[in-house]
C-alpha atoms as a PDB file:
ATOM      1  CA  UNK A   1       0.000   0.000   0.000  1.00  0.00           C
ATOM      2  CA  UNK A   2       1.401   3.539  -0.832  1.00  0.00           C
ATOM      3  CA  UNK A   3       0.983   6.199   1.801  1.00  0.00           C
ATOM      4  CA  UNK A   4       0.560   9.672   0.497  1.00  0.00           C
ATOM      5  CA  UNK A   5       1.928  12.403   2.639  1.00  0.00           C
ATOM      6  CA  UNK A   6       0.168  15.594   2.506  1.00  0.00           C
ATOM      7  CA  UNK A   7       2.521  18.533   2.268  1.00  0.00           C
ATOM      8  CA  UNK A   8       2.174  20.967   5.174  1.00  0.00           C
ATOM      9  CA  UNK A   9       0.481  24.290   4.962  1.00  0.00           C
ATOM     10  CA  UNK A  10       3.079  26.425   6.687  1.00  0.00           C
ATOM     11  CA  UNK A  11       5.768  25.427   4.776  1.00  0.00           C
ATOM     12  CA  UNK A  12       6.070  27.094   1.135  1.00  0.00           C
ATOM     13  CA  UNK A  13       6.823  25.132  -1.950  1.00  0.00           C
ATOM     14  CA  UNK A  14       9.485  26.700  -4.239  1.00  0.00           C
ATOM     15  CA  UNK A  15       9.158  26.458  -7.651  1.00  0.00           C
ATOM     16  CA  UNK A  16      12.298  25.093  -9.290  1.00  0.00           C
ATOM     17  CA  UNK A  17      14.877  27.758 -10.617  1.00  0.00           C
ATOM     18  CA  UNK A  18      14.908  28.096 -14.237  1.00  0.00           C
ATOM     19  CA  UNK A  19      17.288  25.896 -16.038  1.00  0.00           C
ATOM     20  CA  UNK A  20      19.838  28.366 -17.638  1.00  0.00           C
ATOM     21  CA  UNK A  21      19.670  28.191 -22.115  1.00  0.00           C
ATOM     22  CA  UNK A  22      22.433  28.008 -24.578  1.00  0.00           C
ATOM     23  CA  UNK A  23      21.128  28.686 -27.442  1.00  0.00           C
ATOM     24  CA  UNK A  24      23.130  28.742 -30.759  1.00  0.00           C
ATOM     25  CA  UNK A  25      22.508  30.054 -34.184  1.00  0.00           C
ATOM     26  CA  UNK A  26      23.482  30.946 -37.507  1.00  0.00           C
ATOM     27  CA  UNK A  27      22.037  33.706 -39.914  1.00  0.00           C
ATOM     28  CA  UNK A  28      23.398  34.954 -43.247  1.00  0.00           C
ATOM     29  CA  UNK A  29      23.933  38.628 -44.209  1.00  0.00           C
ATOM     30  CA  UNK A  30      23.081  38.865 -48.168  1.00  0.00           C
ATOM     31  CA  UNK A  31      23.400  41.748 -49.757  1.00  0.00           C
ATOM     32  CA  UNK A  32      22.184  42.775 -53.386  1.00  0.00           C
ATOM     33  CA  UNK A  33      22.532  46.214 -55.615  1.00  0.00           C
ATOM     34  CA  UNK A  34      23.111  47.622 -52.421  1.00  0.00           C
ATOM     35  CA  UNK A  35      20.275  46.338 -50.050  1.00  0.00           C
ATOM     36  CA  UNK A  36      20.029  44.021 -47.002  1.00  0.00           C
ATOM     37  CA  UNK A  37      18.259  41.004 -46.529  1.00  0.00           C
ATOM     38  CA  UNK A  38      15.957  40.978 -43.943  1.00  0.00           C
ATOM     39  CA  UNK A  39      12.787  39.451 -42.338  1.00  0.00           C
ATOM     40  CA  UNK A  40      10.466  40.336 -40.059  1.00  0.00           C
ATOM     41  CA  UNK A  41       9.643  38.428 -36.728  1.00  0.00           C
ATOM     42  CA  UNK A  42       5.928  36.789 -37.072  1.00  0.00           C
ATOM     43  CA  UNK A  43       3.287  37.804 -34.332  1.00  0.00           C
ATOM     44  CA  UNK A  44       3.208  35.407 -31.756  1.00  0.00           C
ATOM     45  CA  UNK A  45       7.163  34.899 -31.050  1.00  0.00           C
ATOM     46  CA  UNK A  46       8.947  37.957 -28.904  1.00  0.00           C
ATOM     47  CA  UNK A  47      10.027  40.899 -30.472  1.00  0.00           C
ATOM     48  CA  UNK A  48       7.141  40.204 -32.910  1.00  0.00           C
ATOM     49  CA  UNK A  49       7.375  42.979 -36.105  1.00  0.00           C
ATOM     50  CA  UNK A  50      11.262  43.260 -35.490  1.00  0.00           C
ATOM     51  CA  UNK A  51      13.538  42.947 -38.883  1.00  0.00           C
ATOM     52  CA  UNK A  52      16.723  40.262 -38.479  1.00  0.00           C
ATOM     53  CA  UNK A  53      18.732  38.657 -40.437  1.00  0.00           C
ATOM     54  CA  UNK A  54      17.303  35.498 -42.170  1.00  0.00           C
ATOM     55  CA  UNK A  55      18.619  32.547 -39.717  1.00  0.00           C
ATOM     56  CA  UNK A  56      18.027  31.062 -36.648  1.00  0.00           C
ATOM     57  CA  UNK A  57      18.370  28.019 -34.117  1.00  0.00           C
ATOM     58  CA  UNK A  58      21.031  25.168 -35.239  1.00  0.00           C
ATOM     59  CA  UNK A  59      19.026  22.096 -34.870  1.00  0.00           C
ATOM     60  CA  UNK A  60      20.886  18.923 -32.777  1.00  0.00           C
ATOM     61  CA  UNK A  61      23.669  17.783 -34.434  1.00  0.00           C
ATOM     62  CA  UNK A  62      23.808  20.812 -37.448  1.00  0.00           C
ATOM     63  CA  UNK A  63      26.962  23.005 -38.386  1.00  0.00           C
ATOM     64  CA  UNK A  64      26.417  25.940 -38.006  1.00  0.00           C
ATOM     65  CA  UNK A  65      27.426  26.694 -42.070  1.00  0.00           C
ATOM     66  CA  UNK A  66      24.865  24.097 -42.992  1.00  0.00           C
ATOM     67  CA  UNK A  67      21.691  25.678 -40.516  1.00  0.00           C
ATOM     68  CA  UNK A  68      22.952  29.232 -41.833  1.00  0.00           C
ATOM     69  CA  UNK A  69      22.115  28.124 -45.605  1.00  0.00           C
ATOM     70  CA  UNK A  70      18.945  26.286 -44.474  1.00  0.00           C
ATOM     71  CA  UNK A  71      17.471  28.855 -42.448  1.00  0.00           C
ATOM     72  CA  UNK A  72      17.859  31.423 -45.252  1.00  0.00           C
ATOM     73  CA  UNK A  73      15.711  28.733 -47.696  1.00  0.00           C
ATOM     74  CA  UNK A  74      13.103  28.024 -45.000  1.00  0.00           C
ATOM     75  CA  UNK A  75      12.799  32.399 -44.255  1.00  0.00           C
ATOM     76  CA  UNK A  76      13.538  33.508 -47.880  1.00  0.00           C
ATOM     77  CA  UNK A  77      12.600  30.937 -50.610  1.00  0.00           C
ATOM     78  CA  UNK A  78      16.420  31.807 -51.549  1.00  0.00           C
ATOM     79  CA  UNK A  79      19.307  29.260 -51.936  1.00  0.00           C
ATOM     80  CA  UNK A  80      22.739  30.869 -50.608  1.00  0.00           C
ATOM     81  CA  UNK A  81      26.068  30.312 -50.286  1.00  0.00           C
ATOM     82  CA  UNK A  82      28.647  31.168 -47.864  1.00  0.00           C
ATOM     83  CA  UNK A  83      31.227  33.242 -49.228  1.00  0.00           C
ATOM     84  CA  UNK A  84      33.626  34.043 -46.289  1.00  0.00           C
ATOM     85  CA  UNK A  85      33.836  33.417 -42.649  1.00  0.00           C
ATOM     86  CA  UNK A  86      31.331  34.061 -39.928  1.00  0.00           C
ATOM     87  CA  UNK A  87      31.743  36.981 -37.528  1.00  0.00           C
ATOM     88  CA  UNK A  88      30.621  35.214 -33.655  1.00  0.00           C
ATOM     89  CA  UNK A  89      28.475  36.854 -31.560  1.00  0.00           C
ATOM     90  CA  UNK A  90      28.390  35.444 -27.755  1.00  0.00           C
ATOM     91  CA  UNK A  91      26.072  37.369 -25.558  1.00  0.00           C
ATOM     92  CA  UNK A  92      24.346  36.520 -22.201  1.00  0.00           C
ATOM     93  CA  UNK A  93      21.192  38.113 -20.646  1.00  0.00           C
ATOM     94  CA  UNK A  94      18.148  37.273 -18.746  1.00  0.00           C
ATOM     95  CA  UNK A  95      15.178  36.535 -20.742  1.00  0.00           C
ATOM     96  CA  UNK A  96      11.727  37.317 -19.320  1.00  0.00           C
ATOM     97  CA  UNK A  97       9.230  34.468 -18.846  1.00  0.00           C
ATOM     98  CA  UNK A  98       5.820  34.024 -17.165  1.00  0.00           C
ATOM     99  CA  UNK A  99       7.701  31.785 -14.383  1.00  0.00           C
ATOM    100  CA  UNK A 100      10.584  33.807 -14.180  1.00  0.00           C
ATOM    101  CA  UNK A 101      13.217  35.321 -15.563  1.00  0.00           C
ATOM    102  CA  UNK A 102      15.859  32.626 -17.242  1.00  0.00           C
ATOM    103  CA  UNK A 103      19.215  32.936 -17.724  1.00  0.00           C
ATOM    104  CA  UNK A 104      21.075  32.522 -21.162  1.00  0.00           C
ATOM    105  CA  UNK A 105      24.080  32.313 -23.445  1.00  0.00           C
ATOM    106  CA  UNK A 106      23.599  32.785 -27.102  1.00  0.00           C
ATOM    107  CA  UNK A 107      26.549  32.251 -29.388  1.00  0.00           C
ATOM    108  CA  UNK A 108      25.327  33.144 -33.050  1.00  0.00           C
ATOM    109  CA  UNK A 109      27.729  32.599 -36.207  1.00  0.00           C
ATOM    110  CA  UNK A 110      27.218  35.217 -38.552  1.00  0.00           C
ATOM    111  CA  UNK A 111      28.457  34.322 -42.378  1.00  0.00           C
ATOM    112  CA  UNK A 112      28.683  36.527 -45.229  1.00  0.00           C
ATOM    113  CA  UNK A 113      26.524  34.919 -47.972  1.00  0.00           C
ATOM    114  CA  UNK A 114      25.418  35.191 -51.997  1.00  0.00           C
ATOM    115  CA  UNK A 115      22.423  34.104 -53.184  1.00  0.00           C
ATOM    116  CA  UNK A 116      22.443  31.693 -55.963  1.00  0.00           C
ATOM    117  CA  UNK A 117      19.047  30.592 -56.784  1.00  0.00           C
ATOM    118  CA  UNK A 118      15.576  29.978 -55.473  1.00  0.00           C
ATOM    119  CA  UNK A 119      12.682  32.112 -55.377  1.00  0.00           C
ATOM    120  CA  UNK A 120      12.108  34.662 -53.207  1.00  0.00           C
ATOM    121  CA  UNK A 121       8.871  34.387 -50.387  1.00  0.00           C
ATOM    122  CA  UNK A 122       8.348  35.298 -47.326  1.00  0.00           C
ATOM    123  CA  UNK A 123       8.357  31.990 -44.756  1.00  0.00           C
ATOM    124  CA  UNK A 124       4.737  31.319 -43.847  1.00  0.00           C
ATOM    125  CA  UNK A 125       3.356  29.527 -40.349  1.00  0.00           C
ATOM    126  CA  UNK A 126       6.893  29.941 -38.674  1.00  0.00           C
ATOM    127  CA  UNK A 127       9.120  32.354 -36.961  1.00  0.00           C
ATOM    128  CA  UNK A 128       9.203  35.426 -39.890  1.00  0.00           C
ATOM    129  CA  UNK A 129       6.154  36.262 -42.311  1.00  0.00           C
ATOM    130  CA  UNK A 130       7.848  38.573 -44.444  1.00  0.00           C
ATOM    131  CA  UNK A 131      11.345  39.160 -45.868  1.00  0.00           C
ATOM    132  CA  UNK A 132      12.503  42.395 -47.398  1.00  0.00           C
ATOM    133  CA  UNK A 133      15.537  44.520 -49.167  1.00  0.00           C
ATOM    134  CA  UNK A 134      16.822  48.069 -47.652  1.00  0.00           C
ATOM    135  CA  UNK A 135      18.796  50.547 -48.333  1.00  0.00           C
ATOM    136  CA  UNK A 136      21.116  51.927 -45.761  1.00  0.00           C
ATOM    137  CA  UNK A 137      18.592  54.981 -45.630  1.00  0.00           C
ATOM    138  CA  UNK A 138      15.659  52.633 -44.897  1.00  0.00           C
ATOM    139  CA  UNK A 139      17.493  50.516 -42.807  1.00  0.00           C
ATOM    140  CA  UNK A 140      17.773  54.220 -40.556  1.00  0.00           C
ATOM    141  CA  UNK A 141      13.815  53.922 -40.185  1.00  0.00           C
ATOM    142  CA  UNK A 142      13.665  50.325 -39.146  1.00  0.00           C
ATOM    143  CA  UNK A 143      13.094  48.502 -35.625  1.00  0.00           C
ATOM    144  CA  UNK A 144      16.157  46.287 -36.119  1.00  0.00           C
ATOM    145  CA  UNK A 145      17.551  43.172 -34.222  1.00  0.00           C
ATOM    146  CA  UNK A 146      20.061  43.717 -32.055  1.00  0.00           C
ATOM    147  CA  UNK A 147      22.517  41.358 -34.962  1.00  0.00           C
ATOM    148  CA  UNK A 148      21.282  42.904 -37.383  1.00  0.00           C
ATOM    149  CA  UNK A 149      22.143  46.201 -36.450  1.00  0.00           C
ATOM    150  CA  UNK A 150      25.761  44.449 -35.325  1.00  0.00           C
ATOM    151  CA  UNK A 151      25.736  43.921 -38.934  1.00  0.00           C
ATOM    152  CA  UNK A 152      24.873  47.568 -39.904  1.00  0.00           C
ATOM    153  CA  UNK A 153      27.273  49.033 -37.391  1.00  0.00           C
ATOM    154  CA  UNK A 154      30.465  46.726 -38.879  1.00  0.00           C
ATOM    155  CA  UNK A 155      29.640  47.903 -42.192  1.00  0.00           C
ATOM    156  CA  UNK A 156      29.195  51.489 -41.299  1.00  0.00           C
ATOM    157  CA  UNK A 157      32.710  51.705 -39.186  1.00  0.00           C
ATOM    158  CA  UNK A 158      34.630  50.309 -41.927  1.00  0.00           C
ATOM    159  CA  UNK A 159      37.109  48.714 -40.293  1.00  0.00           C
ATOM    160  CA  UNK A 160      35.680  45.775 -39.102  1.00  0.00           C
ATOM    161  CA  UNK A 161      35.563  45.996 -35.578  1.00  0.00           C
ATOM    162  CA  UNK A 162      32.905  44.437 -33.691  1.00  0.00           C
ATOM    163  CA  UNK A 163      30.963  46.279 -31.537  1.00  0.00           C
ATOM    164  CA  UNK A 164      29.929  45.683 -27.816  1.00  0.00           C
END
């Protein structure tokens, strides 16, 4: 026979602390006649409405080279290639959540890229729901991703440094 053991009244229950996240990804920065690749972050996720860079989480076992190309497919419709080596971002914060706030390490590789086929469409039922090219003048008016303005700032500076 099991005995069950009610829990006493005057003694609180703690919720478990968060488990910290490591989270890696890869994106690709494609430009064209002068424009950026971007897409916009889908309703629904956080920072819904905010323009990235087409990429995202490595799935188990994936390089980060080979998620960077399939991301941009899945976001853009476009087939890419990586053309030089990745600039690597490693950051750590606190995201918010409903049972707490949980702390994380993202590491995301970064790869210059060149489209060379596909057609171009915006991802549907997923992360992004539309993809666009700007100008560095309409990137200016933009709510942009903390990596993609990363990306922006490099470019800008001109000599490559990364910023903090």
């Amino acid at each position: 026979m099991i005995r069950v053991v009610p829990a006493r009244s005057d003694e609180p229950i703690a919720a478990p602390a968060p488990s910290p996240i490591t989270r890696l990804a890869a994106y690709g920065v494609i430009r064209r006649d002068g424009r950026l690749l971007l897409a916009r972050v889908a309703p629904g996720y956080p920072a819904a409405g905010i323009w990235t860079l087409p990429g995202g989480g490595l799935e188990f076992g994936e390089t980060p080279w080979d998620a960077a190309v399939r991301e941009v497919e899945e976001e853009t419709g476009l087939v890419a290639r990586i053309t030089g080596e990745p600039v690597i971002y490693s950051d750590m914060g606190r995201w918010p959540r409903p049972t707490g706030e949980v702390p994380f390490h993202t590491i995301r590789f970064v790869y210059p890229m060149e489209v060379t086929g596909g057609e171009e469409r915006p991802e549907t039922d997923n992360s992004t729901d539309a993809l666009g090219w700007f100008t560095d003048i309409e990137l200016e008016g933009l709510w942009l991703a903390d990596v993609a303005e990363r990306v922006v700032f490099v470019e800008r500076s001109g000599d490559g440094a990364r910023p903090d």
